[in-house]
N, C-alpha and C. Protein backbone atom coordinates (compact mmCIF):
# COMPACT_ATOMS: atom_id res chain seq x y z
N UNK A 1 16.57 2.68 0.51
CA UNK A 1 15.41 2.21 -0.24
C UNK A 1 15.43 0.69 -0.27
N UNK A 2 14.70 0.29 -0.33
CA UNK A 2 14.16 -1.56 -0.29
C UNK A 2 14.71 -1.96 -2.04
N UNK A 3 15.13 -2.94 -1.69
CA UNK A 3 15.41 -4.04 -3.02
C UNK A 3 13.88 -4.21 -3.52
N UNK A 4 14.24 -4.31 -5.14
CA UNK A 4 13.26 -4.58 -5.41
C UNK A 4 12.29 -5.63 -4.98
N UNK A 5 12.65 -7.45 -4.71
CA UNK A 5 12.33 -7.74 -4.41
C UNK A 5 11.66 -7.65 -2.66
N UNK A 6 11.75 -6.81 -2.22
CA UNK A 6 11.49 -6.81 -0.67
C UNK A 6 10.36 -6.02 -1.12
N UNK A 7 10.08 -4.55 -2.23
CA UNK A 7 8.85 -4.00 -2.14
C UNK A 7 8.67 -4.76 -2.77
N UNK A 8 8.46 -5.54 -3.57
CA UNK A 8 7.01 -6.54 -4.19
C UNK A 8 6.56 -7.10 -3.34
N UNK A 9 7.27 -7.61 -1.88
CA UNK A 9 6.64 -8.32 -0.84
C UNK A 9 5.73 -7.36 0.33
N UNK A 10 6.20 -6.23 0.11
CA UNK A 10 5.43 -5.47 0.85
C UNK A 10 4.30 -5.17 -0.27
N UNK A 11 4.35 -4.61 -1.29
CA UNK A 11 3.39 -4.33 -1.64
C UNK A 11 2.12 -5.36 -1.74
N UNK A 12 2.39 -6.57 -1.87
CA UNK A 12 1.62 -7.69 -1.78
C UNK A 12 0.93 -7.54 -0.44
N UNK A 13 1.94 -7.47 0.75
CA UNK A 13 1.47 -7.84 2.03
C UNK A 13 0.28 -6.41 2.35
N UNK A 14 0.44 -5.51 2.00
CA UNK A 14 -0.21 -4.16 1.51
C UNK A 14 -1.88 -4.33 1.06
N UNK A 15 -1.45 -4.95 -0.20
CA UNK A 15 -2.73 -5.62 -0.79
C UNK A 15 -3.56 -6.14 -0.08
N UNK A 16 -3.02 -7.41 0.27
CA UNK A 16 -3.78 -8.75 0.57
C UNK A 16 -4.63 -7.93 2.10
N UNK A 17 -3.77 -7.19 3.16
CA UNK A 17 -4.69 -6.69 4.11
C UNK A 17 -5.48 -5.94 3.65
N UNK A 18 -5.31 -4.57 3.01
CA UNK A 18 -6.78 -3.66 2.29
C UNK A 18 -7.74 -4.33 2.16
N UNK A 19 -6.93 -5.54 0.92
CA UNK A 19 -8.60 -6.35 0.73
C UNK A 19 -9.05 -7.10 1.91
N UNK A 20 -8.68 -7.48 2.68
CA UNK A 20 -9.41 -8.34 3.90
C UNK A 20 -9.97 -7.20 4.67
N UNK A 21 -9.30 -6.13 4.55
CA UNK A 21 -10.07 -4.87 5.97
C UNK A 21 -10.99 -4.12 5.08
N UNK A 22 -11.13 -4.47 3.70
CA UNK A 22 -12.80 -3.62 2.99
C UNK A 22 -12.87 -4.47 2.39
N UNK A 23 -12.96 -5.73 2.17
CA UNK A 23 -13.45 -7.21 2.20
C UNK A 23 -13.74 -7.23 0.57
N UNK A 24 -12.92 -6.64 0.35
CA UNK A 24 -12.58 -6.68 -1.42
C UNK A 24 -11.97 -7.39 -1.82
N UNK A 25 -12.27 -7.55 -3.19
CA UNK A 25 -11.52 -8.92 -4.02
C UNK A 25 -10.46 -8.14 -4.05
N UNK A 26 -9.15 -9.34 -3.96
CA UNK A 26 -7.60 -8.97 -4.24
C UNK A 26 -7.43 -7.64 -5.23
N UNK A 27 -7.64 -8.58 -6.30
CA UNK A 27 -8.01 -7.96 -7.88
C UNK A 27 -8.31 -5.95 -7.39
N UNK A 28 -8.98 -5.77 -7.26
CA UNK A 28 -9.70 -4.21 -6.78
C UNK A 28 -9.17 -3.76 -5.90
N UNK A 29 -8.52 -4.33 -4.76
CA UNK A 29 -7.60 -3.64 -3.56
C UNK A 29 -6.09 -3.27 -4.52
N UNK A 30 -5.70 -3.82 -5.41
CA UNK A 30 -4.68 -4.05 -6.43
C UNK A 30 -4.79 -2.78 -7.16
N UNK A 31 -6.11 -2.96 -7.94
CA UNK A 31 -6.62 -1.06 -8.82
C UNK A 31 -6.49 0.07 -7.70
N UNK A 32 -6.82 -0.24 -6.43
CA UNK A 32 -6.93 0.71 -5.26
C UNK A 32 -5.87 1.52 -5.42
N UNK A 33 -4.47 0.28 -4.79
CA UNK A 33 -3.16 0.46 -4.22
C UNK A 33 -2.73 1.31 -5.64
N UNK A 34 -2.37 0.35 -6.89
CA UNK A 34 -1.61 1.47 -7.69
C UNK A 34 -2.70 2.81 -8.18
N UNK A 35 -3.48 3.06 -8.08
CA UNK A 35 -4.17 4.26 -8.30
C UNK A 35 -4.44 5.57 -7.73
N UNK A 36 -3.00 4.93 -6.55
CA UNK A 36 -3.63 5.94 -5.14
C UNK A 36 -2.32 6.64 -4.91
N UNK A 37 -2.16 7.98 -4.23
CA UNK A 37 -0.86 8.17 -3.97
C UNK A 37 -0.15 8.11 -3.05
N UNK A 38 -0.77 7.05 -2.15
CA UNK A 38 0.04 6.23 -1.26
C UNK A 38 1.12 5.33 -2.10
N UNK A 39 0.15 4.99 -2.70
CA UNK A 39 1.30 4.34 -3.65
C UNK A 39 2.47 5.22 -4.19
N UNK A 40 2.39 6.26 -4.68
CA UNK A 40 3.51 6.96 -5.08
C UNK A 40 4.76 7.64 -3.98
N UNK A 41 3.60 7.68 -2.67
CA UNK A 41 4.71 7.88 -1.75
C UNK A 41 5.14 7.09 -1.47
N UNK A 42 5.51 5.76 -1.43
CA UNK A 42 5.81 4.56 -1.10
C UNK A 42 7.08 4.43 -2.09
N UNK A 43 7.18 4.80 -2.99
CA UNK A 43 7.71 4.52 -3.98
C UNK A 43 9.40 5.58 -4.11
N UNK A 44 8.46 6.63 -3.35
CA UNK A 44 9.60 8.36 -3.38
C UNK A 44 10.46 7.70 -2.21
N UNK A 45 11.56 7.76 -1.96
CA UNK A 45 12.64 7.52 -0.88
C UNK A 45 12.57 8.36 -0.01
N UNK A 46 12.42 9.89 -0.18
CA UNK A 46 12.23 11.03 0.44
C UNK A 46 11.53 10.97 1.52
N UNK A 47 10.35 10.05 1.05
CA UNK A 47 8.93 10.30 1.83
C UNK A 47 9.49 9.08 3.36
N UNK A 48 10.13 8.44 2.81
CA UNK A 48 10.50 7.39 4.30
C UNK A 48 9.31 6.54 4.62
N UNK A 49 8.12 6.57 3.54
CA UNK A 49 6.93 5.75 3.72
C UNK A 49 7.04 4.11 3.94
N UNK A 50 8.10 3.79 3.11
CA UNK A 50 8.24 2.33 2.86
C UNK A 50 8.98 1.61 4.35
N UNK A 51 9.62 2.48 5.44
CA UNK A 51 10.12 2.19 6.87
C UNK A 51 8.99 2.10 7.54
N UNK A 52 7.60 2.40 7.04
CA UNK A 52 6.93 2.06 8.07
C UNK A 52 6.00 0.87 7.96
N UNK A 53 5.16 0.32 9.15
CA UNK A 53 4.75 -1.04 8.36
C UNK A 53 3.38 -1.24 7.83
N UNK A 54 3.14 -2.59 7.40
CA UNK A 54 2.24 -2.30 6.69
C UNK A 54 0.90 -1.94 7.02
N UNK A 55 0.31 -2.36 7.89
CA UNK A 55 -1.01 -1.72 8.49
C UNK A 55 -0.95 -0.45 8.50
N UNK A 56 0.01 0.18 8.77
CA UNK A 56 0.30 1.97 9.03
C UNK A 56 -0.24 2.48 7.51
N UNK A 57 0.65 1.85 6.78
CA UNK A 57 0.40 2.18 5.00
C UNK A 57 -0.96 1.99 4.58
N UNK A 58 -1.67 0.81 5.16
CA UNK A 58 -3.00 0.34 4.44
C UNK A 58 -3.85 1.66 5.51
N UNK A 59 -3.80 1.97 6.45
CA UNK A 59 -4.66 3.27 7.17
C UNK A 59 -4.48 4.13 6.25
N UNK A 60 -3.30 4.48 5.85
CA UNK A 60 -2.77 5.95 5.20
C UNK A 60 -3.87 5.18 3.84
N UNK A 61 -4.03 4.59 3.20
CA UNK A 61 -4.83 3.99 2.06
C UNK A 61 -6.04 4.53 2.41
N UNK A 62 -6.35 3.75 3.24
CA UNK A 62 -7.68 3.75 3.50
C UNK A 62 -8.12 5.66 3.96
N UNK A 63 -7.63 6.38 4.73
CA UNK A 63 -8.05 7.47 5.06
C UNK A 63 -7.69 8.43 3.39
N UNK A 64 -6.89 8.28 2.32
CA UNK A 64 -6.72 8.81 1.22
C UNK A 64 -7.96 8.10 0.43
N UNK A 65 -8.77 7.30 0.55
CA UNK A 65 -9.96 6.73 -0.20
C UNK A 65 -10.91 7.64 0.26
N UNK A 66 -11.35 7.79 1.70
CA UNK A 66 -12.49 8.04 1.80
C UNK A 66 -12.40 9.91 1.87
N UNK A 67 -11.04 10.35 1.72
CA UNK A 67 -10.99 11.61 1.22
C UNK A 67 -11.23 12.35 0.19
């Protein structure tokens, strides 16, 4: 599992693309990410989500939104 500080940097780096690829304010890609359960798989060790990178994660976002 990632140090804490390494997921705050992913999760940031997470963020900041969502919002540039649905051209949303930071702020709202932010409500997105923790509201979603990408986020929670990210979080489970089990899931091995957090080995992959971040564009991969923001797809998995994005296809769990418009589901």
């Amino acid at each position: 599992m990632l140090s804490d500080l390494l997921m705050w940097n992913k999760i940031g780096r997470i963020v900041t693309l969502l919002s540039e690829q649905l051209n949303i304010s930071p702020e709202r890609a932010l409500d997105l990410w923790y509201c979603s359960k990408t986020n929670e798989r990210l979080h489970d060790p089990s899931t091995l989500l957090y080995t992959f990178g971040d564009r991969y994660i923001v797809d998995e976002l994005i296809r769990e939104i418009q589901d």
